[in-house]
Protein backbone atom coordinates (compact mmCIF):
# COMPACT_ATOMS: atom_id res chain seq x y z
CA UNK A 1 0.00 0.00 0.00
CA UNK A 2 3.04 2.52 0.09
CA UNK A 3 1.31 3.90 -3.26
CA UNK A 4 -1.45 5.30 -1.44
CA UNK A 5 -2.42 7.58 1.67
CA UNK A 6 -4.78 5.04 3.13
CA UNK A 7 -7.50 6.20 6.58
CA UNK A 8 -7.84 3.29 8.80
CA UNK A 9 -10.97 3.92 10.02
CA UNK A 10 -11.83 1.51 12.76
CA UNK A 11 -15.34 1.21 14.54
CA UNK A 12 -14.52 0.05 18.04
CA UNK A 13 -12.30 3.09 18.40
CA UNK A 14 -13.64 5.74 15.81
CA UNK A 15 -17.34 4.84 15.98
CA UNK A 16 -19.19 4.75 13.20
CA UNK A 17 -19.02 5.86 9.61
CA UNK A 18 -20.25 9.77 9.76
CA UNK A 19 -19.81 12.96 8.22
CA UNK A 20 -16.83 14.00 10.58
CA UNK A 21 -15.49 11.12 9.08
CA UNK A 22 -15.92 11.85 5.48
CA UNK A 23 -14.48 15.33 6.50
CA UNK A 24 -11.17 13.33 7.97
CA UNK A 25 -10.77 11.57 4.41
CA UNK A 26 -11.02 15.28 2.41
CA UNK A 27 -8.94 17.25 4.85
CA UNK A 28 -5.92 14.22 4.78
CA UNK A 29 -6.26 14.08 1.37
CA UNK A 30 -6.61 10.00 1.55
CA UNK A 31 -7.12 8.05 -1.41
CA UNK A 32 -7.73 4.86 0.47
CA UNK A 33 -9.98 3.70 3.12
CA UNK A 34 -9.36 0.46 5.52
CA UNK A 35 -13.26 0.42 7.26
CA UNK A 36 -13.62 -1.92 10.30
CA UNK A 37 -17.12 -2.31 11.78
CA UNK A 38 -17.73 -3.00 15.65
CA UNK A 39 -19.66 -5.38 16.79
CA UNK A 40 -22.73 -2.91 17.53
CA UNK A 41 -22.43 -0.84 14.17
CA UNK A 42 -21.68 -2.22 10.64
CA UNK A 43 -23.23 0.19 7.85
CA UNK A 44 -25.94 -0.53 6.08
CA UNK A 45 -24.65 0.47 2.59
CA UNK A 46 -21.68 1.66 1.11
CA UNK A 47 -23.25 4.71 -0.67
CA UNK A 48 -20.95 7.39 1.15
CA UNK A 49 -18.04 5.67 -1.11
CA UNK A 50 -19.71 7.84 -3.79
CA UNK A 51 -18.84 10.88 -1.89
CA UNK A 52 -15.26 10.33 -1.44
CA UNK A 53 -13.06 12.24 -4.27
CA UNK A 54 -10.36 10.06 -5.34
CA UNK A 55 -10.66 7.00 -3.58
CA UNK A 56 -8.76 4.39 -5.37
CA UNK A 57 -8.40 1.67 -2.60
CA UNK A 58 -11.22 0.29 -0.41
CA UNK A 59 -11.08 -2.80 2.28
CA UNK A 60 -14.11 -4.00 4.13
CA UNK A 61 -15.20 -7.41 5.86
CA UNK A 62 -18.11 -7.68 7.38
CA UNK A 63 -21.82 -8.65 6.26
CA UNK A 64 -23.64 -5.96 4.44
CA UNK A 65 -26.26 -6.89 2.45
CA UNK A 66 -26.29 -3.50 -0.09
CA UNK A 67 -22.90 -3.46 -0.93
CA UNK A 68 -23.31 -2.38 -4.36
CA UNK A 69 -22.03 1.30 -4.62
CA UNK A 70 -18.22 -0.23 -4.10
CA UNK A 71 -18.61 -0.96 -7.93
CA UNK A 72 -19.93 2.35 -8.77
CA UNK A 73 -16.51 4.16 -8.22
CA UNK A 74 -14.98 4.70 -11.19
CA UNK A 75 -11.53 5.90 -9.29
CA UNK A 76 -10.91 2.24 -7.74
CA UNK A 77 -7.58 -0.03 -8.58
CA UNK A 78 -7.76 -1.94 -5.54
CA UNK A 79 -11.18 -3.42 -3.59
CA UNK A 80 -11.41 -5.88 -0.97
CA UNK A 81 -15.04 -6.73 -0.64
CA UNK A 82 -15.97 -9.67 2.11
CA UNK A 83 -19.42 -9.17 2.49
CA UNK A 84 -21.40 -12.47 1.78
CA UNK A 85 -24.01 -10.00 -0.47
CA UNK A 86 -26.00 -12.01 -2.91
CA UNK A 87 -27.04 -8.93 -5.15
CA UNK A 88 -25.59 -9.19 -8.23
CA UNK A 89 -22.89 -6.98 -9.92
CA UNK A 90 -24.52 -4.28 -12.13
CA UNK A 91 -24.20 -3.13 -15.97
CA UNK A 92 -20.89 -0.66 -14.71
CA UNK A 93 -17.27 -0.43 -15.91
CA UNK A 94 -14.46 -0.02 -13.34
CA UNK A 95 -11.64 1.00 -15.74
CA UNK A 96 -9.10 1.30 -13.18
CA UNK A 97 -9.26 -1.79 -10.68
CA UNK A 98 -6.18 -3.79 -10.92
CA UNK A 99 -6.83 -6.08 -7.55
CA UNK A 100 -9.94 -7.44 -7.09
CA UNK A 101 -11.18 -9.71 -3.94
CA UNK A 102 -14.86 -11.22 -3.61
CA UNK A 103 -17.45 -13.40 -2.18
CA UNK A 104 -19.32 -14.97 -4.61
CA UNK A 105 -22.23 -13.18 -6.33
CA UNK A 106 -24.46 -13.12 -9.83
CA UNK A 107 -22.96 -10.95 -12.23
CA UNK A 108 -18.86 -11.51 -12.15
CA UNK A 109 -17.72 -11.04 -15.57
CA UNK A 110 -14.29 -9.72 -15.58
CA UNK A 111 -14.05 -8.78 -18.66
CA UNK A 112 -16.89 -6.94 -19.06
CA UNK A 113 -16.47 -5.01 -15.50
CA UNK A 114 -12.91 -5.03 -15.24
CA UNK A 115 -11.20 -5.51 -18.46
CA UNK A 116 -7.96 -4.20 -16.50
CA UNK A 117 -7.87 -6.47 -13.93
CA UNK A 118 -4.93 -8.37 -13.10
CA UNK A 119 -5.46 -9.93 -9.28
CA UNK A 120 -8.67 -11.78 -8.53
CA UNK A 121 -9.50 -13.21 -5.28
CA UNK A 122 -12.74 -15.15 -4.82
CA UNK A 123 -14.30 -16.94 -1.93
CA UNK A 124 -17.58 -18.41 -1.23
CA UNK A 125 -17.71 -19.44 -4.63
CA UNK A 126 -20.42 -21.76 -6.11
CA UNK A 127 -19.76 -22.17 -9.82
CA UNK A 128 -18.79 -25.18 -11.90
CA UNK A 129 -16.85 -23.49 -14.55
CA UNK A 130 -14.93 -20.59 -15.13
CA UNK A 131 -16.35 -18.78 -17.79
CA UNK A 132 -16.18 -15.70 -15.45
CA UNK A 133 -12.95 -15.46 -16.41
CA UNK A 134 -13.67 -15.52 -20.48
CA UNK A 135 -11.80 -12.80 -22.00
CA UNK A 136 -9.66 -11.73 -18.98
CA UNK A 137 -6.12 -11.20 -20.95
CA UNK A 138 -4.61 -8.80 -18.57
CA UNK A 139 -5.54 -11.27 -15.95
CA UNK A 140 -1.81 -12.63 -13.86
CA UNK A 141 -3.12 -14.37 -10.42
CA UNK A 142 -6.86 -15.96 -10.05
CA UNK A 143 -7.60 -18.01 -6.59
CA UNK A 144 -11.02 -19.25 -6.14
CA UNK A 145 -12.15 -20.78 -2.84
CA UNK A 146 -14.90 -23.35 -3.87
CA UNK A 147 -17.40 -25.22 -1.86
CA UNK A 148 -16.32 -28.73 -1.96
CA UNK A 149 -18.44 -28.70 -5.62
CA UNK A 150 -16.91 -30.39 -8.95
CA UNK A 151 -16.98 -28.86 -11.97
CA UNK A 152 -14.88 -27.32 -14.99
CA UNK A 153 -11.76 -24.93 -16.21
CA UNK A 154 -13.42 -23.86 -19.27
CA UNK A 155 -13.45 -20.31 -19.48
CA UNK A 156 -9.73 -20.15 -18.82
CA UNK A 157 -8.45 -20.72 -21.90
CA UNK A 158 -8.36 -17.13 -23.08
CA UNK A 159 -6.87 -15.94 -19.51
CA UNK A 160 -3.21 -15.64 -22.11
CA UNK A 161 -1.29 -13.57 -18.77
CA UNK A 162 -2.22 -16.17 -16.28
CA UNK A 163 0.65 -16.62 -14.19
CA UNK A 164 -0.85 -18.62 -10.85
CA UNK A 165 -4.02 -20.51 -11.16
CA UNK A 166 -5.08 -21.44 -7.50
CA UNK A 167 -7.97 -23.75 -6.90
CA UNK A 168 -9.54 -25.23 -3.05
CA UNK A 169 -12.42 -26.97 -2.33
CA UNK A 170 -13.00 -27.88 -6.16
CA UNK A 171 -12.85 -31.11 -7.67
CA UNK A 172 -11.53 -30.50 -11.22
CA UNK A 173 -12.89 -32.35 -13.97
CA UNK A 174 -10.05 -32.40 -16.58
CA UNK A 175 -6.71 -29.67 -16.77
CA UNK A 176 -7.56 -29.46 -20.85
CA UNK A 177 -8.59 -26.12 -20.97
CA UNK A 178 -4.53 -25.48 -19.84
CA UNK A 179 -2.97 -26.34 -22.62
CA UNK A 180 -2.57 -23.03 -23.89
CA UNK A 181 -1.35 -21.05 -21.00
CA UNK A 182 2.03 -19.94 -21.96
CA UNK A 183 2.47 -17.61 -19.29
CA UNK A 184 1.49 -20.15 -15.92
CA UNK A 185 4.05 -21.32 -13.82
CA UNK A 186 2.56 -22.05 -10.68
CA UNK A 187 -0.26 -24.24 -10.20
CA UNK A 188 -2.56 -25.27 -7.52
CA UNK A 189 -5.31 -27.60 -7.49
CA UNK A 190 -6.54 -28.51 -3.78
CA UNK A 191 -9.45 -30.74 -3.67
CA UNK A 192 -9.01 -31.88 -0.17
CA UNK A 193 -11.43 -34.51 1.34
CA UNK A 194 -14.77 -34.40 1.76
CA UNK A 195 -14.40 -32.74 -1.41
CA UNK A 196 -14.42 -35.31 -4.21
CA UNK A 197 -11.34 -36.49 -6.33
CA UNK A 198 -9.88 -34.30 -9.26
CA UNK A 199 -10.76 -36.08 -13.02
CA UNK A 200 -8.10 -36.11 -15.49
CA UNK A 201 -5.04 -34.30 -14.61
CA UNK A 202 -2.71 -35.05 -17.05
CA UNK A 203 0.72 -33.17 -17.21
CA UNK A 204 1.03 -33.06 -21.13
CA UNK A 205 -2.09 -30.29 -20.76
CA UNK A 206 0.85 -28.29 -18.87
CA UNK A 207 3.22 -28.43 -21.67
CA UNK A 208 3.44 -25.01 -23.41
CA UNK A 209 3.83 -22.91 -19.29
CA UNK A 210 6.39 -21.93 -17.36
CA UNK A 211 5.31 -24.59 -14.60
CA UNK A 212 7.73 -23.58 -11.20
CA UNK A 213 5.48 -24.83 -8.71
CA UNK A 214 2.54 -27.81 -8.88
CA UNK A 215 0.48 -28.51 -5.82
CA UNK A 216 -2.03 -31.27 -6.43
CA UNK A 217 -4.52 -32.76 -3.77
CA UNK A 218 -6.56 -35.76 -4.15
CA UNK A 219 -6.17 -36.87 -7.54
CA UNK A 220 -7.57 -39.95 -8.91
CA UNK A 221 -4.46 -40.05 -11.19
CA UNK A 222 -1.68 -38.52 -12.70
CA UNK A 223 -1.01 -38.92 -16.33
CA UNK A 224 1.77 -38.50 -17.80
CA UNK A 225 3.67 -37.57 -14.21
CA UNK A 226 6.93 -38.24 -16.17
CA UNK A 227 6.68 -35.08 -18.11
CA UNK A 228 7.59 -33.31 -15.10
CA UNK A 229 11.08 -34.00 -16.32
CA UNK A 230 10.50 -31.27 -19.01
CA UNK A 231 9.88 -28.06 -17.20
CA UNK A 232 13.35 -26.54 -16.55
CA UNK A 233 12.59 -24.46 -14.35
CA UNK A 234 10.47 -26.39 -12.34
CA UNK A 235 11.38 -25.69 -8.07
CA UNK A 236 8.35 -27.46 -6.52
CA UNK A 237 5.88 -30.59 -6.47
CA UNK A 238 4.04 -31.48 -3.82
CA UNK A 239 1.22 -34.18 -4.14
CA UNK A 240 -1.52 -34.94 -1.28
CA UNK A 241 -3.58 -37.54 -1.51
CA UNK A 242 -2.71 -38.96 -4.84
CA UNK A 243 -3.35 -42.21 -6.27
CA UNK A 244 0.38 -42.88 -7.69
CA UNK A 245 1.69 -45.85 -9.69
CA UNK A 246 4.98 -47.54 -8.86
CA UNK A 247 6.41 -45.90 -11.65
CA UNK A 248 5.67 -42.46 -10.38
CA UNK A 249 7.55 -43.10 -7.05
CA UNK A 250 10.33 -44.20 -9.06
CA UNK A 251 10.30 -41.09 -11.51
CA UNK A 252 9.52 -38.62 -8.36
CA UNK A 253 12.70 -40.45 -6.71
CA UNK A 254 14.89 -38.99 -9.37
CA UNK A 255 13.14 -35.86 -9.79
CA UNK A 256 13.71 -34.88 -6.08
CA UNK A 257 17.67 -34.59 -7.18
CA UNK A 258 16.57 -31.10 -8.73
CA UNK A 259 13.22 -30.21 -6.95
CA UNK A 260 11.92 -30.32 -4.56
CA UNK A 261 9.05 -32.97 -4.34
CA UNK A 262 6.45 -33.74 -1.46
CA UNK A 263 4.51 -36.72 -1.22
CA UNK A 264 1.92 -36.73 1.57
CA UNK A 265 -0.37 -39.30 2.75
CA UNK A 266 -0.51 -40.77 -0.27
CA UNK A 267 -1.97 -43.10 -1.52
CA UNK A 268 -1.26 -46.25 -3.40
């Protein structure tokens, strides 16, 4: 945050969200805003957001149900919004907003709302494909926290600037739509019990990245584990829960000389 002159504005100590306090964020000439609710106040919208000149940063977690004026600020490049709000994102355009995090809610598009974004957090999240993510280009980092559902990749084909592709509580069905991620080179798939096993993951889909890091949990199988061999400047495997052949164990034996590679509770 050293870019920006951020007010920490925190309810058990300042009290609620007023106009004093809208006054503090003019006369310090902030262009952030850190907002902590108490346990006896938590607002009950965000529409003073719209009154703030400037504000390019915003944090807040707590449950508000109208939450919706957070994407109505044009001036954003970074918003934190942990709110558990169902309402869906609206028809706007927020030009700037380079770091994004969310609960889940109807409406995500990046593209279409964010076509700059580049960070994208997501929690809560009840999807079984990623088509969310259809057109994001600019898009570097994407971690989505599901709820122990199974589903798809598909939409992340066209995600060209991926870099880290982070995935928990989701049972994966295949890693196909990855075969044309040049730019990924670390990769996590957690599907951690009582969430069900991962499909086909197959490390010939991985082929064409950068692949430096590969966390994998609960897998069926591994195709193609050997390929691992390929990636020069892979630094880090670490398997949980797979279902590995004797021949992996062998080939992981002699990849360990290079990487390093984690096998836990595995099983055979």
């Amino acid at each position: 945050m050293a870019d920006y002159r951020v007010l920490q504005w925190s309810g058990p100590f300042d009290g609620p969200w007023s106009d004093a306090a809208e006054k503090r964020y003019r006369e310090g000439e902030f262009d952030g805003l850190i907002l902590s609710p108490s346990s006896t106040w938590t607002p009950s919208d965000l529409d003073f957001l719209l009154r703030l000149p400037g504000l390019r940063l915003f944090s807040l977690q707590a449950k508000v149900k109208n939450d919706l004026a957070a994407f109505a600020v044009p001036s954003l490049e970074e918003l934190a919004l942990v709110t558990g709000s169902r309402l869906g994102v609206r028809d706007v355009v927020q030009p700037r907003l380079r770091d994004l995090v969310l609960t889940d809610r109807p409406g995500i598009k990046v593209s279409l709302h964010w076509p700059r974004l580049e960070s994208f957090k997501l929690g809560m999240w009840r999807g079984t494909d990623l088509q969310m993510l259809d057109g994001a280009t600019r898009l570097r980092r994407f971690h989505v926290e599901g709820r122990r559902q199974a589903g798809s990749l598909t939409g992340v084909e066209s995600c060209d600037s991926l870099e880290s592709l982070q995935t928990v509580g989701y049972s994966i069905k295949d890693t196909a739509p990855l075969r044309g991620l040049k730019s990924l080179s670390e990769l996590r798939m957690m599907a951690a019990h009582p969430t069900g096993p991962h499909g086909i993951i197959d490390i010939s889909d991985l082929s064409r990245s950068r692949l430096t890091r590969l966390w994998i949990s609960n897998a069926a199988s591994i195709r193609q584990l050997q390929m691992l061999a390929d990636f020069p400047s892979l630094r880090e495997v670490r398997l949980i829960d797979c279902r590995l052949l004797a021949a992996d164990w062998q080939f992981l034996d002699i990849l360990s000389a290079r990487v390093k590679v984690q096998v836990i509770n595995a099983k055979q």
